[in-house]
N, C-alpha and C. Protein backbone atom coordinates (compact mmCIF):
# COMPACT_ATOMS: atom_id res chain seq x y z
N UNK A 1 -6.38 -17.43 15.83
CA UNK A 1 -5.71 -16.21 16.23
C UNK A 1 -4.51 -15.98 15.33
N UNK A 2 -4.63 -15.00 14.87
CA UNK A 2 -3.28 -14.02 14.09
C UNK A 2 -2.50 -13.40 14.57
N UNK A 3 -0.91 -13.68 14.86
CA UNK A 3 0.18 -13.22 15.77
C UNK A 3 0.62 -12.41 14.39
N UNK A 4 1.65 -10.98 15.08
CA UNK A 4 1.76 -10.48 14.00
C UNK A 4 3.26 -10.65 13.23
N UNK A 5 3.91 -11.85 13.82
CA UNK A 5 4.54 -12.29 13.06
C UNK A 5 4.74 -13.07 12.10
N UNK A 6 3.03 -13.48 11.81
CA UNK A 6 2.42 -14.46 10.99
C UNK A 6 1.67 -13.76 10.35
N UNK A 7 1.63 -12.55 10.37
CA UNK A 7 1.09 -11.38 9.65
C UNK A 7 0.63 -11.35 8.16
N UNK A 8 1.85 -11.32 8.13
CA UNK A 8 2.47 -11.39 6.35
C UNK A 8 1.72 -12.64 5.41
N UNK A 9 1.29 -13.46 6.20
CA UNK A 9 0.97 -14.74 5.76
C UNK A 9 -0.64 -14.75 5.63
N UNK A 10 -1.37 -13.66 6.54
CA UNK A 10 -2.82 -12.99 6.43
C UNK A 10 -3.32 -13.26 5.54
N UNK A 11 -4.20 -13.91 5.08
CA UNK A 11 -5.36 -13.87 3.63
C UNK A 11 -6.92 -13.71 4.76
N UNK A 12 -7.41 -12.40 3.65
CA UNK A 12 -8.30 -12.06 3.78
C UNK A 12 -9.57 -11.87 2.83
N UNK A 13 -10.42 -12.31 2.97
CA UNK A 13 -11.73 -12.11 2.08
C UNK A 13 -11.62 -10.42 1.12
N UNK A 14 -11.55 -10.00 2.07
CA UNK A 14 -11.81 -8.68 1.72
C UNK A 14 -10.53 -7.62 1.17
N UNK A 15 -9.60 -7.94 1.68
CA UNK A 15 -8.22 -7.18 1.93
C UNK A 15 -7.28 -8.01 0.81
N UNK A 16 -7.26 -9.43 0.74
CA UNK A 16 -6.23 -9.80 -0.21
C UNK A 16 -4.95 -10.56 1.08
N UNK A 17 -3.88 -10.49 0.21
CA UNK A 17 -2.56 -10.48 1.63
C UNK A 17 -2.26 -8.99 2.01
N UNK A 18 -1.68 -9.28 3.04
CA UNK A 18 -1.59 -7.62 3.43
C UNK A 18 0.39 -8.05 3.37
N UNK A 19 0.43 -6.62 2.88
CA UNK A 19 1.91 -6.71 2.18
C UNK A 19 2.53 -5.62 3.33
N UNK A 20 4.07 -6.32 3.54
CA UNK A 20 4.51 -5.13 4.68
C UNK A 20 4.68 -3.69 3.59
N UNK A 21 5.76 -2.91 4.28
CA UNK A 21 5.71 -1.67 3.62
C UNK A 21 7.25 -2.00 2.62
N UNK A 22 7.92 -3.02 3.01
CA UNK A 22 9.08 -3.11 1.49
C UNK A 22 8.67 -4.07 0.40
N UNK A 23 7.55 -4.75 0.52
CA UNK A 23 6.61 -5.93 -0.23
C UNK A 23 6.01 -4.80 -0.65
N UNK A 24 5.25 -4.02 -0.47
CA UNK A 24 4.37 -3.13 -1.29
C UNK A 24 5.48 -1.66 -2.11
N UNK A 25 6.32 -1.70 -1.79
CA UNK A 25 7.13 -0.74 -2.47
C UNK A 25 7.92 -0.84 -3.09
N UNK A 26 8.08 -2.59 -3.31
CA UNK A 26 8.39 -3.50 -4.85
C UNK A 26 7.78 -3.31 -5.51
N UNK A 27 6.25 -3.70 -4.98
CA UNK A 27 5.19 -3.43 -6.06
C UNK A 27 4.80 -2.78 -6.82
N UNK A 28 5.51 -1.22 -6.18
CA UNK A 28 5.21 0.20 -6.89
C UNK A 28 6.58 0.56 -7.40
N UNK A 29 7.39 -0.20 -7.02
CA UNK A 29 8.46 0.42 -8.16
C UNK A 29 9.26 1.47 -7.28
N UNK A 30 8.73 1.85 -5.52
CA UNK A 30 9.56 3.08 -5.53
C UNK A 30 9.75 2.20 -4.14
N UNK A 31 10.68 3.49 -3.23
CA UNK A 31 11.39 3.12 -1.91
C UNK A 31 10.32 3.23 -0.78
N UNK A 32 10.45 2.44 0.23
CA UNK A 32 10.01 2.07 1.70
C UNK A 32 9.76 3.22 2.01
N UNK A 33 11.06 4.12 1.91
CA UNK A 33 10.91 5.70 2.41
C UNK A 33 10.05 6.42 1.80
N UNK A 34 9.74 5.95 0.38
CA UNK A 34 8.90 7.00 0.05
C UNK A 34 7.58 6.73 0.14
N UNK A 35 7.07 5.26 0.53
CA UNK A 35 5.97 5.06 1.20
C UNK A 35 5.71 5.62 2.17
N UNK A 36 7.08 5.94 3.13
CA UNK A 36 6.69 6.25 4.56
C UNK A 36 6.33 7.67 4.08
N UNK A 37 6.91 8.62 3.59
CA UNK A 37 6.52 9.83 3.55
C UNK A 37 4.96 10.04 2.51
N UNK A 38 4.24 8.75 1.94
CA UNK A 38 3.33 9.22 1.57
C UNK A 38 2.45 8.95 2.37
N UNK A 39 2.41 8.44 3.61
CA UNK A 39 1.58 7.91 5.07
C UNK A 39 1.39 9.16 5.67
N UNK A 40 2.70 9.86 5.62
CA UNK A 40 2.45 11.30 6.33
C UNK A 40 1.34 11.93 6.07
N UNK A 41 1.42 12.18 4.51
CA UNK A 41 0.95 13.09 3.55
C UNK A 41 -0.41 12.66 3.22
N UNK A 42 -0.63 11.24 3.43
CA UNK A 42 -1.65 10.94 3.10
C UNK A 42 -2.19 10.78 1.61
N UNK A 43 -0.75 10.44 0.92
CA UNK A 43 -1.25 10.88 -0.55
C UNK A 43 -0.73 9.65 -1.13
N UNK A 44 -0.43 8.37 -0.64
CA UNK A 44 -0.33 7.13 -1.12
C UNK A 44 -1.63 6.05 -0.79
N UNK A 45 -1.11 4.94 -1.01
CA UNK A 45 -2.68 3.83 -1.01
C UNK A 45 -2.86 4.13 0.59
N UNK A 46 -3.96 3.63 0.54
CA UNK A 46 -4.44 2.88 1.87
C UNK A 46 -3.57 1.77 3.08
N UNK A 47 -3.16 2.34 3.80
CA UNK A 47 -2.79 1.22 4.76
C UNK A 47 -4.01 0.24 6.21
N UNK A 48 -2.77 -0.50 6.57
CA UNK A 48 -3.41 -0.76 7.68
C UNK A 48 -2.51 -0.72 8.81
N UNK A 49 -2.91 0.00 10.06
CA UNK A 49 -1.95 0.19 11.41
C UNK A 49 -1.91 -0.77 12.20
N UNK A 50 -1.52 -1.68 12.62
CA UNK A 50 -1.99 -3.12 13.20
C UNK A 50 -1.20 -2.56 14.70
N UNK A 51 -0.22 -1.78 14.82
CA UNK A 51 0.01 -0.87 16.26
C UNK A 51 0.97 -0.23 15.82
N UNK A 52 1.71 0.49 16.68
CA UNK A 52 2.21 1.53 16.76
C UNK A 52 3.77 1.45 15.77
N UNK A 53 4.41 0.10 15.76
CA UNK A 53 5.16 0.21 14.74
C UNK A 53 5.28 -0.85 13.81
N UNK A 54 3.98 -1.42 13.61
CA UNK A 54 3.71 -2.37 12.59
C UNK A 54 2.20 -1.73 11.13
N UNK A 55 2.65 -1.57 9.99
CA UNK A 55 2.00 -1.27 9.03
C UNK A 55 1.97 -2.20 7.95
N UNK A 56 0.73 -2.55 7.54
CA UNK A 56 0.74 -3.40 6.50
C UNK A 56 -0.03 -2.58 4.91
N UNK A 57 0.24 -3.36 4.15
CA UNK A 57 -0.41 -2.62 2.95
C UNK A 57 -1.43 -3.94 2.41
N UNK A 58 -2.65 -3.41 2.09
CA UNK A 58 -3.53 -4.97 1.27
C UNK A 58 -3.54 -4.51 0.16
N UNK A 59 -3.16 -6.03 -0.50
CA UNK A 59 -2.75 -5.70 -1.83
C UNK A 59 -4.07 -5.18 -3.04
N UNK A 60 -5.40 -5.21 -2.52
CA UNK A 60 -6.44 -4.59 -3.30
C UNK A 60 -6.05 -3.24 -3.10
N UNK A 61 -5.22 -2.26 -2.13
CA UNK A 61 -5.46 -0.90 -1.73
C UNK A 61 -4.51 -0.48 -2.83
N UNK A 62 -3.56 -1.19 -2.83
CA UNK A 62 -2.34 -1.17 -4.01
C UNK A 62 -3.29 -1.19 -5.34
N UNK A 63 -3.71 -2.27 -5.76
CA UNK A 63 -4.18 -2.13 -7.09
C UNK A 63 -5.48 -1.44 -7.10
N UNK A 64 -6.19 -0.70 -6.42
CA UNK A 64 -7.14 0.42 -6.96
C UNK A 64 -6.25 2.19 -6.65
N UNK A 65 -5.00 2.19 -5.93
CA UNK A 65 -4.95 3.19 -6.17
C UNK A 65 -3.89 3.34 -7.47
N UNK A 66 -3.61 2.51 -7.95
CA UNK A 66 -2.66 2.19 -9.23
C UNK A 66 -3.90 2.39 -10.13
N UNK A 67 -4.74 1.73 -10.22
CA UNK A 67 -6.11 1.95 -11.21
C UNK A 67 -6.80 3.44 -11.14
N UNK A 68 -6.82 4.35 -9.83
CA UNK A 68 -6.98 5.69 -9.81
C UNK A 68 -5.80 6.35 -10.39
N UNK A 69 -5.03 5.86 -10.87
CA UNK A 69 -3.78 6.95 -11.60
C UNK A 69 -3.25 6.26 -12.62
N UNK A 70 -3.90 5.37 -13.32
CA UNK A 70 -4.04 5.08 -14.24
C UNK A 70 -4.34 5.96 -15.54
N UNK A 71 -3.64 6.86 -16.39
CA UNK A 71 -4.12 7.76 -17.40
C UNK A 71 -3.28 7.76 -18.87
N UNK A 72 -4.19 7.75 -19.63
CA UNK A 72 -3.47 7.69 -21.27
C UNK A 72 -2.72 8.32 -22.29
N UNK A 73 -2.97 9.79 -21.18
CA UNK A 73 -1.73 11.09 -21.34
C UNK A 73 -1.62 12.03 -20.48
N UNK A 74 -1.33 12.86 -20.70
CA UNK A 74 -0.22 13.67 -19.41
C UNK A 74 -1.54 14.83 -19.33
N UNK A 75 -2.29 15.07 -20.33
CA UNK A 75 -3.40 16.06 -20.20
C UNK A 75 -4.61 15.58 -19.44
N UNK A 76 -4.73 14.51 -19.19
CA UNK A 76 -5.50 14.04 -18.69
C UNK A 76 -5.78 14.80 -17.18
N UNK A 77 -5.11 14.61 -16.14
CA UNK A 77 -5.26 14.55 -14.72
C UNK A 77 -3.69 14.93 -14.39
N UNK A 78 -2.45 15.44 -14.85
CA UNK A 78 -1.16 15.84 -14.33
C UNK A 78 -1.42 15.23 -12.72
N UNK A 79 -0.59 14.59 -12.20
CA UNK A 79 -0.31 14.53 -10.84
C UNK A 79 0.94 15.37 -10.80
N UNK A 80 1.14 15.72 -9.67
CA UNK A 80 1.94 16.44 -8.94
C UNK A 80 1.56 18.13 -8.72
C-alpha cells in the first residue's frame, strides 16, 4: 500500500516517479504557478489527481511533452 505521503517516492513501470508540482516545475524551468495555470487550461503535460488537493506529475508526461515542442526554428510550429 501507497500512503500519499510516500508518494513522491512512487516508482512505477509505466509512469516513472511521479514528481509533485514544484519537482516538475524545476524541471521545466518555470513556476509552480504557472503549472497551476496550465492545469486549468489544459495546455501543459499530463498530470495525475491522486484527490482533491494532491497532484503529481510522471516524469515520462514531462519528457514527451518537452519532446512534442521540441522544434529547430521558430517557423516550424510558433507556440503561442
Amino acid at each position: 500500500m501507497v500512503y500519499l505521503h510516500d508518494i513522491s517516492k512512487f516508482q512505477s513501470k509505466t509512469f516513472g516517479k511521479l514528481l509533485t508540482p514544484s519537482e516538475a516545475a524545476d524541471k521545466l524551468a518555470v513556476s509552480a504557478q504557472t503549472l497551476a495555470h496550465w492545469r486549468v487550461r489544459g495546455s501543459g503535460p499530463e498530470f495525475v489527481h491522486l484527490s482533491a488537493r494532491c497532484v503529481r506529475y510522471p516524469e515520462i508526461s514531462l519528457e514527451s511533452w518537452l519532446a512534442e515542442r521540441l522544434q529547430a526554428s521558430m517557423a516550424e510550429n510558433p507556440v503561442g
